[in-house]
Protein backbone atom coordinates (compact mmCIF):
# COMPACT_ATOMS: atom_id res chain seq x y z
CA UNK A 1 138.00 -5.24 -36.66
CA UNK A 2 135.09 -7.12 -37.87
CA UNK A 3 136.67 -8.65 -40.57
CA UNK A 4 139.29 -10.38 -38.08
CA UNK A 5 136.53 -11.51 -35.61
CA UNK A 6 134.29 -12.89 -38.20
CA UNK A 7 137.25 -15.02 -39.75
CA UNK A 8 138.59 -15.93 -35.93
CA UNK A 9 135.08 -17.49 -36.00
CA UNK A 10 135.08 -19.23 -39.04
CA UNK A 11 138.58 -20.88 -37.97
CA UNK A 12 137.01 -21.70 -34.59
CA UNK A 13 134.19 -23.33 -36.56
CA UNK A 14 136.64 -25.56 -38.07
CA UNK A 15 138.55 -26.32 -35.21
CA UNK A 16 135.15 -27.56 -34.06
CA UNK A 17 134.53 -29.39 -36.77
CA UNK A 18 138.07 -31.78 -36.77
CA UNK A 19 137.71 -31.87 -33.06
CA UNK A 20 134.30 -33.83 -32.97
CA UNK A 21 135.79 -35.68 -36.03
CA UNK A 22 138.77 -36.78 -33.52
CA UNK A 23 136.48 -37.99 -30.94
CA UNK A 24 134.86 -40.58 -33.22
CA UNK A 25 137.73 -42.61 -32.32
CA UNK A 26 139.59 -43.52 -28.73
CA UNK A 27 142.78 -43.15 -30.05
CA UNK A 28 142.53 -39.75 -31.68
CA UNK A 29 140.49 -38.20 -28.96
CA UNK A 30 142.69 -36.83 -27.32
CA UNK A 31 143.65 -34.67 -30.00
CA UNK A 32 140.09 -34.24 -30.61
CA UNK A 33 139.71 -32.79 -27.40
CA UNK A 34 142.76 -30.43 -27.84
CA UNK A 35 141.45 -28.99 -31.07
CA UNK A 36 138.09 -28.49 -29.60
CA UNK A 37 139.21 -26.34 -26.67
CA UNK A 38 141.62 -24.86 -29.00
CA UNK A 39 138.90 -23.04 -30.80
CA UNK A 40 136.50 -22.38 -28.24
CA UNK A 41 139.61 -20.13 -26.87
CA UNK A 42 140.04 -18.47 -29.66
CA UNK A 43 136.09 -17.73 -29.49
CA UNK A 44 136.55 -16.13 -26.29
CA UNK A 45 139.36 -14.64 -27.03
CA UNK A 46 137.99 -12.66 -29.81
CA UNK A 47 134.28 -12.30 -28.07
CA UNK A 48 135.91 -10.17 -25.46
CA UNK A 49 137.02 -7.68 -28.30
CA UNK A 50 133.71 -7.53 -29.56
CA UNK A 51 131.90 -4.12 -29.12
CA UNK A 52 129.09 -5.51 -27.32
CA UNK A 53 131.34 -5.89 -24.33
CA UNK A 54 130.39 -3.15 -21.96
CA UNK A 55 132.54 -3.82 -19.20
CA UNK A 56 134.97 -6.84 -18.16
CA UNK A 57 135.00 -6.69 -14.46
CA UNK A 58 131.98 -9.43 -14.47
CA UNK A 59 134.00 -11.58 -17.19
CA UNK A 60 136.72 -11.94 -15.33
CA UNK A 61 134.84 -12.78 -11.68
CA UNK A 62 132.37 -15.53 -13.88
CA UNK A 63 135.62 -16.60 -15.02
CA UNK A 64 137.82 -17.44 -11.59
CA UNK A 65 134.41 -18.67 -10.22
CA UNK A 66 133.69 -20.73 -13.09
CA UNK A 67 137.39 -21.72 -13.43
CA UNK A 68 138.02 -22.95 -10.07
CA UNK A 69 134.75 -24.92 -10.06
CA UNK A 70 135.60 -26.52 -13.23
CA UNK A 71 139.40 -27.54 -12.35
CA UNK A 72 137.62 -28.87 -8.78
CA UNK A 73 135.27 -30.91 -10.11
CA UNK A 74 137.68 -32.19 -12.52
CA UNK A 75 140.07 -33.20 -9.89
CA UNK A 76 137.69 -34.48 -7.70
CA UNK A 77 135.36 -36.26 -10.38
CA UNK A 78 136.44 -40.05 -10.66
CA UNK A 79 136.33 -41.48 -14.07
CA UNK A 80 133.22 -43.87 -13.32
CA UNK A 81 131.75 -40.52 -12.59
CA UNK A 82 131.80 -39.08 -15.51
CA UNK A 83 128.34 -40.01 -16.80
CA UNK A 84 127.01 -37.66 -13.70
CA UNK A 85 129.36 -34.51 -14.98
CA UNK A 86 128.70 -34.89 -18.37
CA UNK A 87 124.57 -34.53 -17.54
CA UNK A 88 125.46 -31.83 -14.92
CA UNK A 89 127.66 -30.10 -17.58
CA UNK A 90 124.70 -30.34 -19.65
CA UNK A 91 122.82 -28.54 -17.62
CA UNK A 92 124.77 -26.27 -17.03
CA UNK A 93 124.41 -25.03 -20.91
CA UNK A 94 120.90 -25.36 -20.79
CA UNK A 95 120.70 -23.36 -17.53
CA UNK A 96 123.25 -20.53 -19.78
CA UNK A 97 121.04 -20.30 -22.04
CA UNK A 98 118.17 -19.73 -20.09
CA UNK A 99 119.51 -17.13 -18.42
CA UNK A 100 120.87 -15.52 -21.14
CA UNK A 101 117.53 -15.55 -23.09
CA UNK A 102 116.00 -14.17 -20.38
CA UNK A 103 118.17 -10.97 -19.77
CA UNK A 104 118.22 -10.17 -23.21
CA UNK A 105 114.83 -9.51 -23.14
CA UNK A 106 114.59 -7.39 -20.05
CA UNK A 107 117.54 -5.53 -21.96
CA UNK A 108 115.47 -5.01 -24.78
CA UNK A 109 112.50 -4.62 -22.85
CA UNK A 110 114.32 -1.70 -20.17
CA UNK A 111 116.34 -0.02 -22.45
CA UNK A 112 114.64 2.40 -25.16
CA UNK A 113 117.55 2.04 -27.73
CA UNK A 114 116.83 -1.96 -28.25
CA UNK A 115 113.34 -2.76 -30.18
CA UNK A 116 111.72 -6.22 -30.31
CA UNK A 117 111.63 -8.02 -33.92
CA UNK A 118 109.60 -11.04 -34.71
CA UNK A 119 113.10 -13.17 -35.42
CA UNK A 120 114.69 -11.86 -31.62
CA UNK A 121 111.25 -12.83 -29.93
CA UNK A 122 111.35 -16.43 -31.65
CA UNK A 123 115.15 -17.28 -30.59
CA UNK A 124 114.30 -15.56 -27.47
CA UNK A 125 111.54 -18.00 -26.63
CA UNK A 126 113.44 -21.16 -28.35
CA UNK A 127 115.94 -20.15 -25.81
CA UNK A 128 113.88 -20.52 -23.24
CA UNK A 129 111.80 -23.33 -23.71
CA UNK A 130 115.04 -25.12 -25.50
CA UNK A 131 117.49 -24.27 -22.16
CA UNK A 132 114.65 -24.67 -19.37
CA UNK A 133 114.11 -28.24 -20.35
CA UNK A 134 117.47 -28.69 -20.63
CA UNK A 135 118.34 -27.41 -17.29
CA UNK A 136 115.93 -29.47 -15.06
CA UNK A 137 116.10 -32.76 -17.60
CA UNK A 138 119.64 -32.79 -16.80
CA UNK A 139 119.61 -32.35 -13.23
CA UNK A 140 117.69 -35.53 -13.54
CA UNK A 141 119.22 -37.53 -15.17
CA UNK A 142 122.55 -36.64 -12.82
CA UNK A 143 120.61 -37.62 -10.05
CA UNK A 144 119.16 -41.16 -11.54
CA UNK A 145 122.89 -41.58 -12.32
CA UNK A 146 124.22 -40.17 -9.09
CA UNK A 147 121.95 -42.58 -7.04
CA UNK A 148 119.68 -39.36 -5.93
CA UNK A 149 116.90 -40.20 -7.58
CA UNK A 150 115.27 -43.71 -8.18
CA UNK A 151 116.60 -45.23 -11.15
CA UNK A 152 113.42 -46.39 -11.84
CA UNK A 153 111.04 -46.04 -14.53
CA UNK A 154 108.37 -43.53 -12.78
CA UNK A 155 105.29 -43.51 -14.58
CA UNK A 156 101.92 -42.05 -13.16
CA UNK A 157 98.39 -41.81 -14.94
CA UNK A 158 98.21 -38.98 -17.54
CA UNK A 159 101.77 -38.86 -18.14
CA UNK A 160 101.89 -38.93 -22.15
CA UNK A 161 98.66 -36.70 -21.93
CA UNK A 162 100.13 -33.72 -19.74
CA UNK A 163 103.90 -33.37 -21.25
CA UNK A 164 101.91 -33.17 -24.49
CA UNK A 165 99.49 -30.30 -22.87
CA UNK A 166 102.62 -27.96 -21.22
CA UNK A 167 104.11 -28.50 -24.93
CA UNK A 168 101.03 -27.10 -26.45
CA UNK A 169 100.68 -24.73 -24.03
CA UNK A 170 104.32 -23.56 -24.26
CA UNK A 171 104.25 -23.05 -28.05
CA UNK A 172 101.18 -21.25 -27.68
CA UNK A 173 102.25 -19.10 -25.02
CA UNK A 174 105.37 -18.47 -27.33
CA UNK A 175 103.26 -17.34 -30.25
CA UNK A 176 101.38 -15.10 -27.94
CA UNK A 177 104.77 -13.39 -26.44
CA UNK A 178 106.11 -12.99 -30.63
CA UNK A 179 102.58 -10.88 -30.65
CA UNK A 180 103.19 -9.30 -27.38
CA UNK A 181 106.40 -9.41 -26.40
CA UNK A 182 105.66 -6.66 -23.44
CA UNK A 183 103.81 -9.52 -21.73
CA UNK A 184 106.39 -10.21 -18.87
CA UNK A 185 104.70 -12.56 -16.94
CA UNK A 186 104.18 -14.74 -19.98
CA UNK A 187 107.94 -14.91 -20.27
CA UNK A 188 108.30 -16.30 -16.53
CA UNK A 189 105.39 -18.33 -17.02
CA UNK A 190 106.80 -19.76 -20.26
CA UNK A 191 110.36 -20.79 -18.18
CA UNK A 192 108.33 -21.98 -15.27
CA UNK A 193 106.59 -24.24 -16.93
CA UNK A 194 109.30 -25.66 -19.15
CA UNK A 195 111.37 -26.50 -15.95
CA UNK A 196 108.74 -28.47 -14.69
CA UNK A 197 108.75 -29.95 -18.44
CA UNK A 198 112.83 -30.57 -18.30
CA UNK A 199 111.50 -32.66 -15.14
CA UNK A 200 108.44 -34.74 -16.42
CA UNK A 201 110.36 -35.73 -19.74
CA UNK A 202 113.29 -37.10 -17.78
CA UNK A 203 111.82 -38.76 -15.00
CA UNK A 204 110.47 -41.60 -16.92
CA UNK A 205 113.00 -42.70 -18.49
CA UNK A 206 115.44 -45.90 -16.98
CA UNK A 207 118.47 -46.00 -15.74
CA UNK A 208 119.34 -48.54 -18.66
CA UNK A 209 118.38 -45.58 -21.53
CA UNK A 210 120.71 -43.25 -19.49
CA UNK A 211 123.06 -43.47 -22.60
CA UNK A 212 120.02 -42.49 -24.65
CA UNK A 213 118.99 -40.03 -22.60
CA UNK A 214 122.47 -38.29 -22.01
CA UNK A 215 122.94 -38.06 -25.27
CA UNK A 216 119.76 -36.61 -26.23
CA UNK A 217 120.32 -34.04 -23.42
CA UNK A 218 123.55 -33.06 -24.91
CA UNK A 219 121.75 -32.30 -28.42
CA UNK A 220 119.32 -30.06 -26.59
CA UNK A 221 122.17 -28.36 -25.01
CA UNK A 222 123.47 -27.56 -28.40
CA UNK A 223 120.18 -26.84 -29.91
CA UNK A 224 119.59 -24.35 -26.99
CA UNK A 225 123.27 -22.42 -27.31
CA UNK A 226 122.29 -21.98 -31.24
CA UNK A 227 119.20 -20.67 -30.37
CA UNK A 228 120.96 -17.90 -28.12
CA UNK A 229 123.23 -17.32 -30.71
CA UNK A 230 120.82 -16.50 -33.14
CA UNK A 231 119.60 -14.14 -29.85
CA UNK A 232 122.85 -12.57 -29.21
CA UNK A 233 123.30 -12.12 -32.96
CA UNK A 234 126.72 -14.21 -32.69
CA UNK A 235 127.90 -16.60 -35.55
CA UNK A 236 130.23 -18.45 -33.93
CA UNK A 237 128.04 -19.74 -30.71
CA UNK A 238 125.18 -20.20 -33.93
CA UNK A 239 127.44 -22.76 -35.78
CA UNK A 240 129.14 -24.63 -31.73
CA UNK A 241 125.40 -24.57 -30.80
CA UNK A 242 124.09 -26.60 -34.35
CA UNK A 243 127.28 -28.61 -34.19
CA UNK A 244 126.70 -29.87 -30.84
CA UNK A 245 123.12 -30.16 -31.62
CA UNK A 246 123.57 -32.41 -34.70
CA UNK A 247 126.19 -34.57 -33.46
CA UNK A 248 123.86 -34.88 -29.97
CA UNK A 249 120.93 -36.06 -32.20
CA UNK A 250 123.35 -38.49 -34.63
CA UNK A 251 124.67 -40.31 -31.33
CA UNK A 252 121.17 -40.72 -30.13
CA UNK A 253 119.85 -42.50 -33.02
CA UNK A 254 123.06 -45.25 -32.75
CA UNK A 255 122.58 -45.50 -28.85
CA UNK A 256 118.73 -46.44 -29.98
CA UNK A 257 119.91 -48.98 -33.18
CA UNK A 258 122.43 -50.44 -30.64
CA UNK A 259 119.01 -51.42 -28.38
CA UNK A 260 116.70 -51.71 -31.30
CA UNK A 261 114.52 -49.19 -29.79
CA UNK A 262 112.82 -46.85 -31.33
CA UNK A 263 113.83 -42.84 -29.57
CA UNK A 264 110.58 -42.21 -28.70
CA UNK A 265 109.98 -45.54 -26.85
CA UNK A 266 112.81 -44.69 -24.82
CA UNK A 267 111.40 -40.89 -24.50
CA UNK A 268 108.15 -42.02 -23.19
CA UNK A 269 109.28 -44.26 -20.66
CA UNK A 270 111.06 -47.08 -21.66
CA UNK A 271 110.90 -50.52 -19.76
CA UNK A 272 109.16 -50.66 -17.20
CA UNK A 273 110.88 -52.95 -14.65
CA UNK A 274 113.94 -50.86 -15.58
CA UNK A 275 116.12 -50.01 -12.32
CA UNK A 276 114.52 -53.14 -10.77
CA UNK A 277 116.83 -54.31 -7.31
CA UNK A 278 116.40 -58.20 -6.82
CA UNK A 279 115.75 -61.30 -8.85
CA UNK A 280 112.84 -61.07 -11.30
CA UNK A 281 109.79 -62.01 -10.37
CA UNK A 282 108.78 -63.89 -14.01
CA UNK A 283 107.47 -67.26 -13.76
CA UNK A 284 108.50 -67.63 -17.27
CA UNK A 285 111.88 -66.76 -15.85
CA UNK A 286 114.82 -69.47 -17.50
CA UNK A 287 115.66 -72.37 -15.07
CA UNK A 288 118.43 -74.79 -14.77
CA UNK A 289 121.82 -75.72 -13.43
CA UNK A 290 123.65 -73.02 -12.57
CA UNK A 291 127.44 -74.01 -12.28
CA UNK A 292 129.82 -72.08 -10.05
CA UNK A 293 133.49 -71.44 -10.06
CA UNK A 294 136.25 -70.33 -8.00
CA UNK A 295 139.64 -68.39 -8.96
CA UNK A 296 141.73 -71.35 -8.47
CA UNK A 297 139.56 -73.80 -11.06
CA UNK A 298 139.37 -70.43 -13.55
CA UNK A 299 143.18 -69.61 -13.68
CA UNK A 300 143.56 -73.36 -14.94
CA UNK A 301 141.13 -72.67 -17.38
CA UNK A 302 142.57 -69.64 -18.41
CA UNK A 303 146.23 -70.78 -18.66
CA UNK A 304 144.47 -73.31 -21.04
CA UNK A 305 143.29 -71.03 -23.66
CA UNK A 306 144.95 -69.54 -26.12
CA UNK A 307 141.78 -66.39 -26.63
CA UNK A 308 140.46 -63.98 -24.34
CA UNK A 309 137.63 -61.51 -25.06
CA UNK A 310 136.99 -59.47 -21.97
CA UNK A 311 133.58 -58.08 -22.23
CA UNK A 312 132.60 -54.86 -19.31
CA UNK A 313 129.63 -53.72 -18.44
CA UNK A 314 128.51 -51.22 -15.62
CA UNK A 315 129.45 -53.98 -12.88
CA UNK A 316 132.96 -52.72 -13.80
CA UNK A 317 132.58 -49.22 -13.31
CA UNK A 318 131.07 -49.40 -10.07
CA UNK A 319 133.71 -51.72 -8.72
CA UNK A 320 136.23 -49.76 -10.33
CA UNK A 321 137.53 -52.66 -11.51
CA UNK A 322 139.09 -51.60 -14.65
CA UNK A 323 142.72 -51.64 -13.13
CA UNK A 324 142.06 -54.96 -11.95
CA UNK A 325 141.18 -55.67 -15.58
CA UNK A 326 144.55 -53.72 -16.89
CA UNK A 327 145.91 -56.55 -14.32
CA UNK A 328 144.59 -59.03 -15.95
CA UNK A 329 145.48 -58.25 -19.29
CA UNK A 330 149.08 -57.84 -18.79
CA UNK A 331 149.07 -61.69 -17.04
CA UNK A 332 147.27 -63.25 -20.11
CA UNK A 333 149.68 -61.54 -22.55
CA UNK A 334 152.79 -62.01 -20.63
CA UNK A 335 152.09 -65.78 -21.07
CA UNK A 336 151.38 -65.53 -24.99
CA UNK A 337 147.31 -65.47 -24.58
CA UNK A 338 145.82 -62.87 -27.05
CA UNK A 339 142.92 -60.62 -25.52
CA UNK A 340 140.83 -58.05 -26.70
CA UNK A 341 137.84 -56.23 -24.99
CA UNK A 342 133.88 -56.35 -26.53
CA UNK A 343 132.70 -52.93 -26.23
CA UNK A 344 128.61 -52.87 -26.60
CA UNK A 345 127.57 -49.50 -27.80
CA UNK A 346 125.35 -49.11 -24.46
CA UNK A 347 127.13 -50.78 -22.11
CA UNK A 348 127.63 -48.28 -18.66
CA UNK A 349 125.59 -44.90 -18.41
CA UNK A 350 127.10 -42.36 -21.11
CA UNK A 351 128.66 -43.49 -24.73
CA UNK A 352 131.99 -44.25 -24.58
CA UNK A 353 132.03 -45.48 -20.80
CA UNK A 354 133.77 -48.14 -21.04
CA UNK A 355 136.21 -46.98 -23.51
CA UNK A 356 137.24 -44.27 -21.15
CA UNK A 357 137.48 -46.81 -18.06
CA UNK A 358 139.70 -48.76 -19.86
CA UNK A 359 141.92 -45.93 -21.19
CA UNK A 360 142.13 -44.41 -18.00
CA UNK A 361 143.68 -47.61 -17.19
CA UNK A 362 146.34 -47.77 -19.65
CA UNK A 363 144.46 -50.39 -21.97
CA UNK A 364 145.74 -50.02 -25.73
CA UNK A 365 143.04 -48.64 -27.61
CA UNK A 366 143.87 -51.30 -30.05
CA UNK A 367 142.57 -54.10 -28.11
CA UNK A 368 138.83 -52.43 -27.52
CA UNK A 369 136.80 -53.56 -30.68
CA UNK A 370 132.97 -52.63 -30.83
CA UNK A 371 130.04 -55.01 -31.31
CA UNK A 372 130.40 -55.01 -34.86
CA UNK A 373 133.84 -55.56 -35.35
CA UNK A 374 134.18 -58.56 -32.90
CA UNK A 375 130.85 -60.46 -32.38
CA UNK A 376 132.05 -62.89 -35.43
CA UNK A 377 135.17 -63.83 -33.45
CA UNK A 378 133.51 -65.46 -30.55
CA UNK A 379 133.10 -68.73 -32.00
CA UNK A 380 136.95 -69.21 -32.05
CA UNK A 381 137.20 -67.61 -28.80
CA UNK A 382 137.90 -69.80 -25.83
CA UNK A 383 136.80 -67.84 -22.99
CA UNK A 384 134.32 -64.69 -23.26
CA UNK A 385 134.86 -63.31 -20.00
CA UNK A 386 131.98 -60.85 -18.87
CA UNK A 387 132.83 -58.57 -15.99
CA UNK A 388 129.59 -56.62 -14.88
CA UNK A 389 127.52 -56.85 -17.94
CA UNK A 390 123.81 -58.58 -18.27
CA UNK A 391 120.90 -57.60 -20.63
CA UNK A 392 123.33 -56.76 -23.56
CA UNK A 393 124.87 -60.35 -23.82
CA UNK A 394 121.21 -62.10 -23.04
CA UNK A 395 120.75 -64.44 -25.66
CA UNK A 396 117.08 -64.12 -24.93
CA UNK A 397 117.26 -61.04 -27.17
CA UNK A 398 117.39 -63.34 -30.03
CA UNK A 399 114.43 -65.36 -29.86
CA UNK A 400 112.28 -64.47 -27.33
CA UNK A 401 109.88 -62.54 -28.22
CA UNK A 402 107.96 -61.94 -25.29
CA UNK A 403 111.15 -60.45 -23.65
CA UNK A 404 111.90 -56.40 -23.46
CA UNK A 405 114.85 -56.81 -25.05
CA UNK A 406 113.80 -59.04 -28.22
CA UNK A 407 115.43 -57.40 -31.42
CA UNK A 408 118.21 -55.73 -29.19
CA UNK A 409 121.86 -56.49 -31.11
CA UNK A 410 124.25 -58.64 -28.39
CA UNK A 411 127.42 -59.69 -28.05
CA UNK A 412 127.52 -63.31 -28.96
CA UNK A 413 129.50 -64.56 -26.22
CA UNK A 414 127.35 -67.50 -25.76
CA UNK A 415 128.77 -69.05 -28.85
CA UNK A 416 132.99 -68.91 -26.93
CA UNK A 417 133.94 -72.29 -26.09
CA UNK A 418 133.04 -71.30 -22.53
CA UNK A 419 131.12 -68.10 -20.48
CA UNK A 420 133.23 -66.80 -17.59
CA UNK A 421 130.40 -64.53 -16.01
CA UNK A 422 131.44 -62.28 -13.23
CA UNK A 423 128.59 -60.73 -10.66
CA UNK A 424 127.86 -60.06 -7.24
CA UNK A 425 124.46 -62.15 -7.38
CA UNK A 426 122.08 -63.76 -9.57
CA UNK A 427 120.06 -60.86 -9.54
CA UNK A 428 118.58 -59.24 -12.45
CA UNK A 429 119.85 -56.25 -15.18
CA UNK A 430 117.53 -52.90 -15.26
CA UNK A 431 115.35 -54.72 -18.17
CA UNK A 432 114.25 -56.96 -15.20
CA UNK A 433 114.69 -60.11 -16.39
CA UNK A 434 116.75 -62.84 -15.69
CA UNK A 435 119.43 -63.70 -17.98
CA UNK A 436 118.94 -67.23 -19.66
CA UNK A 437 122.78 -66.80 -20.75
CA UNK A 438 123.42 -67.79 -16.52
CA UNK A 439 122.36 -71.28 -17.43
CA UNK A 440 123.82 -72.50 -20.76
CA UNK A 441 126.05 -75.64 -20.67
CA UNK A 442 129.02 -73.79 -21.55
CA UNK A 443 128.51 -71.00 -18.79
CA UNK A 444 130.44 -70.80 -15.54
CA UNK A 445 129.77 -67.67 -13.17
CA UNK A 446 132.22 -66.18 -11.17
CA UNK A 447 130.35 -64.77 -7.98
CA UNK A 448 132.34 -61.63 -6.44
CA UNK A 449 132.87 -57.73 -6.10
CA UNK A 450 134.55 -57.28 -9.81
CA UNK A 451 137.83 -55.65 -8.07
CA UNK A 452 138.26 -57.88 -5.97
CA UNK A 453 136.97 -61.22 -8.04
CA UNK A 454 139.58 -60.01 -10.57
CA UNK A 455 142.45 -59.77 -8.26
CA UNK A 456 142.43 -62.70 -6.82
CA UNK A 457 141.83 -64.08 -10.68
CA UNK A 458 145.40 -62.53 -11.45
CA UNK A 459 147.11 -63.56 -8.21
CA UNK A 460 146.28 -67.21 -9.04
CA UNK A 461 147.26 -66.83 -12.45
CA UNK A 462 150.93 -65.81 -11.54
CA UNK A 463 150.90 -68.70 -9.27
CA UNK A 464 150.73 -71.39 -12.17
């Protein structure tokens, strides 16, 4: 018997492995997905056989509970708010694993049969520092994203100092429980004070390094499920847990090239206008003409050119524009145009964001290209149209180097033979600056809610 759970496990582990290899790329992941939940079933499956099972009545309550919930929020969830689920979701692992780290010690502790070894008190304590953090850190970062909690950079004096201090004081307390591992109220305390850690860490950081910082929550989560796996003495929740963990970590780092920040400038705080409402308050801000236009002069201008690139940013997904944009698309092509979308690797509040706007809106994969494979193609590109996007296409990033975003790659849609730039206001992105890109000669901005701007675009368009 465990023969056939051990190699359930090791086919699990594969299934694992192609699935995260299918969600590298929108149009296999899908199937990515599939395979993925494919062999976390068979996990379960073959968990609930295991001996360590004591009784099933509990199973199968978590599991209608836990069920339901799931298929609810599913329903319920929009798409543009999916960033928020995927943190809570996060947490949610994190929070497991806390839990679980925690009663396997009082087992151990309770029961006279179950002894304490150096190895179990280690993963016991990784589990809960690891899953605390997780917990509360993600909580946070739903509620930046959610619009619960400022998305602001919050900074207060002694910051750096104390989050280094609990970490100290948490790996000390852990070496002090592997000594002592009868010392219950070190355990609490060791919990306790990594919630409050989960909390510090995250608060800090921007709403624009919500990308960053969703990612690097998701690599905790997988660090932390490892960790309990190594507790509960379970292969297969050892290998999901690294898996998760290293892919978590890999994302992070090309979330952080794709802002040419370094991970531990966004960790400790990032910029700190970032979340700003209003215009910014620079004197050194860029000044000029700025040159309006209405739907009527653009749909000339569009039934003109002969190249679209359609670049969306979060404006989109909060004017859940992007069947507006499928809208659009269809126009253009139905009168010969060819467009394709600019996808900037942080552009919304999770990886992928826009990808999955668009899909969700029946836009081929085909025509979403990322920064790299379509930034040389905007010189023979007569209209870049940007629909909700600022600091990434700021050409201030370039040259500027007293700006917070000098260094950052952009999309070079200043270089199109003309800027269509959709927004509600002049106001600034969540680097706080204003974006020099508004006054170029070749710019024209588009003033309007993106849903609506973009209808009235594609009505005027099928008038011509």
């Amino acid at each position: 018997m465990r023969i056939i759970i051990e190699i359930s496990y090791l086919v699990a582990s594969i299934l694992f492995i192609f699935g995260i290899k299918n969600l590298s790329s929108p149009k296999t992941a899908r199937k990515g997905n599939f395979l993925a939940a494919l062999g976390m079933f068979i996990a379960i499956v073959v968990t609930l056989f295991d001996q360590h099972v004591l009784t099933y009545e509990w199973i199968i309550i978590g599991f209608i509970i836990g069920g339901l919930t799931g298929a609810l929020m599913a329903y319920k969830t929009p798409m543009t708010g999916m960033p928020q689920m995927v943190g809570l979701l996060n947490g949610f692992g994190g929070g497991a694993s806390l839990l679980v780290g925690l009663s396997e010690y009082y087992k151990m502790k309770n029961f006279p049969t179950w002894t304490f070894n150096v190895s179990t008190d280690i993963t016991i304590v990784l589990s809960l520092i690891i899953g605390a953090v997780t917990f509360t850190g993600s909580l946070i970062a739903f509620g930046k994203l959610q619009g619960i909690v400022t998305g602001r950079v919050v900074k207060y004096p002694g910051q750096h100092p104390l989050n280094l201090f609990l970490l100290i004081g948490l790996l000390a307390a852990g070496a002090f429980f592997v000594i002592d591992p009868n010392l219950e109220w070190l355990v609490l305390t060791i919990g306790g004070v990594a919630l409050v850690l989960g909390v510090l860490l995250v608060l800090p950081i921007g709403g624009a390094d919500m990308p960053v910082a969703i990612s690097l929550l998701n690599s905790y989560s997988g660090l932390a499920a490892s960790a309990t796996g190594f507790v509960l003495q379970n292969n297969q929740l050892i290998i999901a847990g690294a898996l998760v963990g290293a892919s978590g970590i890999i994302l992070t780092l090309i979330m952080c090239r794709g802002m040419n920040r370094s991970l531990m400038n966004v960790v400790m705080g990032g910029w700190e206008t970032a979340g700003a409402e209003g215009p910014a308050a620079s004197t050194t801000s860029p000044k000029g003409q700025v040159k309006a236009v209405d739907s009527e002069e653009l749909a000339m201008l569009f039934d003109a050119a002969s190249s679209v690139i359609i670049v969306p940013g979060y404006g989109m997904a909060v004017a859940q524009a992007q069947h507006a944009v499928r809208d659009l698309t269809n126009q253009l092509e139905a009168k010969g145009k060819k467009v394709r979308f600019a996808i900037h690797p942080v552009a919304g509040r999770m990886p992928g964001h826009m990808n999955v706007l668009l899909a969700e809106a029946q836009i081929s994969y085909d025509l979403m290209l990322s920064m790299e494979e379509i930034n040389d193609d905007f010189p023979n590109t007569d209209i870049a149209l940007i629909i909700g996007a600022n600091d990434v296409v700021n050409p201030a990033a370039r040259h500027d180097k007293s700006s917070p975003i000098y260094g950052m790659p952009i999309l070079n849609v200043d270089y199109a033979k003309t800027v269509v730039i959709n927004k509600r206001s002049m106001n600034v992105g969540y680097a706080g600056i204003d974006n020099e890109l508004f006054f170029y000669p070749n710019a024209l901005m588009y003033f309007g809610d993106a849903k609506d701007a973009v209808a009235k675009l594609v009505t005027e368009i099928k008038h011509l």
